[in-house]
Protein backbone atom coordinates (compact mmCIF):
# COMPACT_ATOMS: atom_id res chain seq x y z
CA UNK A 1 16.87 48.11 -0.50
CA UNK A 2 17.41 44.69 0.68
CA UNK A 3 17.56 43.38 -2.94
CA UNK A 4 20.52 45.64 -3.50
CA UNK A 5 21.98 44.84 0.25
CA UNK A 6 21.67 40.79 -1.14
CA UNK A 7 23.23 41.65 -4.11
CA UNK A 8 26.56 43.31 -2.77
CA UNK A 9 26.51 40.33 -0.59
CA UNK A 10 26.55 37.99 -3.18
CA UNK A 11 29.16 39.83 -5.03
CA UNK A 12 31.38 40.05 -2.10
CA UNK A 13 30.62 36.33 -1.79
CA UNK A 14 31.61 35.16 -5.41
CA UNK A 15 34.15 36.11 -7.56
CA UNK A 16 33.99 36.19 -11.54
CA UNK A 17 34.52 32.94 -12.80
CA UNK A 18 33.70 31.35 -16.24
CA UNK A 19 33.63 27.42 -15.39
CA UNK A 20 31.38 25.88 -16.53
CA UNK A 21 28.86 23.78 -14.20
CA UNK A 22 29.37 19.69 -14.17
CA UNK A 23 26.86 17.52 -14.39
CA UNK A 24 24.20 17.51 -11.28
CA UNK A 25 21.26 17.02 -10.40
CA UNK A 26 18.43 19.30 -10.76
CA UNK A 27 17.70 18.31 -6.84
CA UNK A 28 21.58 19.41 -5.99
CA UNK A 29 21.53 22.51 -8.03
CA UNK A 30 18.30 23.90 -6.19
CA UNK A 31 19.73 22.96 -3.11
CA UNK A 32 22.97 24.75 -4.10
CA UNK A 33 21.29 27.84 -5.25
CA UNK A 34 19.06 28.00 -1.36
CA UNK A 35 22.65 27.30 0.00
CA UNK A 36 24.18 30.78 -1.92
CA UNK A 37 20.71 32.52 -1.15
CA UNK A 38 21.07 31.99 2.49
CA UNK A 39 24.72 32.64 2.66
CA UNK A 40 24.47 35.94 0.72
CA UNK A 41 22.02 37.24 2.98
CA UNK A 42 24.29 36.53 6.16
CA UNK A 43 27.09 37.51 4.53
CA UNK A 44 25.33 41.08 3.58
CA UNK A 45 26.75 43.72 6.51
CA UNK A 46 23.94 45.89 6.23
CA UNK A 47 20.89 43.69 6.27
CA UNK A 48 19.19 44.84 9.49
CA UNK A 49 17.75 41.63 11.32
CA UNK A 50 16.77 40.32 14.52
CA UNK A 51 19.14 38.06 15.87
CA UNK A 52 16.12 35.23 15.32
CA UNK A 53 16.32 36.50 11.43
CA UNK A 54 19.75 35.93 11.63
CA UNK A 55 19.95 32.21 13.55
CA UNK A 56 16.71 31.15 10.83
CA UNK A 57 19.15 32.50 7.94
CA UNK A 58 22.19 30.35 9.91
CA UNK A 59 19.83 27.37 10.09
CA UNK A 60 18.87 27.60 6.20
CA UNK A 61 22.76 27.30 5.11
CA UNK A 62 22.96 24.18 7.65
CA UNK A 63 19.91 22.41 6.37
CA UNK A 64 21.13 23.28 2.64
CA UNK A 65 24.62 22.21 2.79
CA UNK A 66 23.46 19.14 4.61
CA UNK A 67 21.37 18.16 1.81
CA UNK A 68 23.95 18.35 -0.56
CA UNK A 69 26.32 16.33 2.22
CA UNK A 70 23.74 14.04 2.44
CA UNK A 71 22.85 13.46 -0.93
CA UNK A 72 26.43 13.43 -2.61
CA UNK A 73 29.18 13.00 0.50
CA UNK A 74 31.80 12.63 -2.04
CA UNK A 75 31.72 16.17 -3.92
CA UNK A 76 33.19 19.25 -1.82
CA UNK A 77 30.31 21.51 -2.33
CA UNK A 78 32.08 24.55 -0.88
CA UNK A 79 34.86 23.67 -3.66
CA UNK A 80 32.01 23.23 -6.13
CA UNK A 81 30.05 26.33 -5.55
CA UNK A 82 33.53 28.55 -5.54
CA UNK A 83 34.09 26.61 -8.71
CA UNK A 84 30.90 27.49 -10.03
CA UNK A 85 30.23 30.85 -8.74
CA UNK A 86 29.14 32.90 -12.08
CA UNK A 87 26.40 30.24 -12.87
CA UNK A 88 24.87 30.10 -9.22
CA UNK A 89 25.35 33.81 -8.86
CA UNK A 90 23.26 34.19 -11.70
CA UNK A 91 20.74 31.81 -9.87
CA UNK A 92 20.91 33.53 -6.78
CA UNK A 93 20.13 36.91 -7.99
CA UNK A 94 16.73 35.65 -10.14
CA UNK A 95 13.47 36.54 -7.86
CA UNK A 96 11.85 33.10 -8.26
CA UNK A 97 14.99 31.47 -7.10
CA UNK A 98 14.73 33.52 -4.03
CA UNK A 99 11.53 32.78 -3.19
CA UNK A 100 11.29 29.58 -3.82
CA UNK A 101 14.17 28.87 -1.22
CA UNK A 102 12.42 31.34 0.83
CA UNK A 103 9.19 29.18 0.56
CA UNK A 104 10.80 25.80 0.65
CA UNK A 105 12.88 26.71 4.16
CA UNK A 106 9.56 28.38 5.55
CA UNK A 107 7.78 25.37 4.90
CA UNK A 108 10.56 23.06 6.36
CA UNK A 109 10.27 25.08 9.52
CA UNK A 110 6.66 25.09 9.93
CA UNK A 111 6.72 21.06 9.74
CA UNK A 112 9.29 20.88 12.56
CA UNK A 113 7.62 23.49 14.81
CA UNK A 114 3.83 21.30 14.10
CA UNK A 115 6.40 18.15 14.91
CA UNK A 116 7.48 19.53 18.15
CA UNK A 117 3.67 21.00 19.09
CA UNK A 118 2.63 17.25 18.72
């Protein structure tokens, strides 16, 4: 069920589109793909989840968007991704794409919360 409730939300978030991707890094295109994983799933009107699911999900499009920020400042990823929508939506729908964000971000979050037990 919540595969299909991701899916509808990544359809609602992307429109068909056939450009094709530029050139970026491998780094920036992961990133990009946790970026449409996280925003489908707040964007999806049915997922049921705490509000501490929902502020994680919040804090996983922050931290991906500010990698991309951070890494390339000069390229308007939001412009980029609605550019590119077919190819990440494609990306964002694969189960190993999914959870490897989902793994990444966990891990992320479990380094900050040993961090702040220190």
């Amino acid at each position: 069920m919540f595969k299909i409730a991701l899916a509808a939300g990544v359809a609602g978030l992307f429109m068909a589109s056939t450009a094709q991707a530029q050139d970026i890094s491998q780094q920036s295109r992961d990133d990009l793909t946790c970026f449409a994983v996280f925003a489908a799933i707040f964007g999806t009107p049915n997922a049921e989840m705490t509000a501490e699911e929902r502020q994680a999900v919040a804090s996983g499009i922050t931290y991906y968007l500010g990698r991309l920020e951070g890494r390339d400042p000069q390229t308007d990823w939001l412009a980029y991704l609605q550019a590119h929508e077919q190819e990440v939506y494609v990306r964002v729908l694969d189960e190993q794409q999914f959870n490897r964000c989902a793994t990444e971000f966990t891990a992320v979050g479990a380094r900050m919360a040993s961090t702040g037990s220190s």
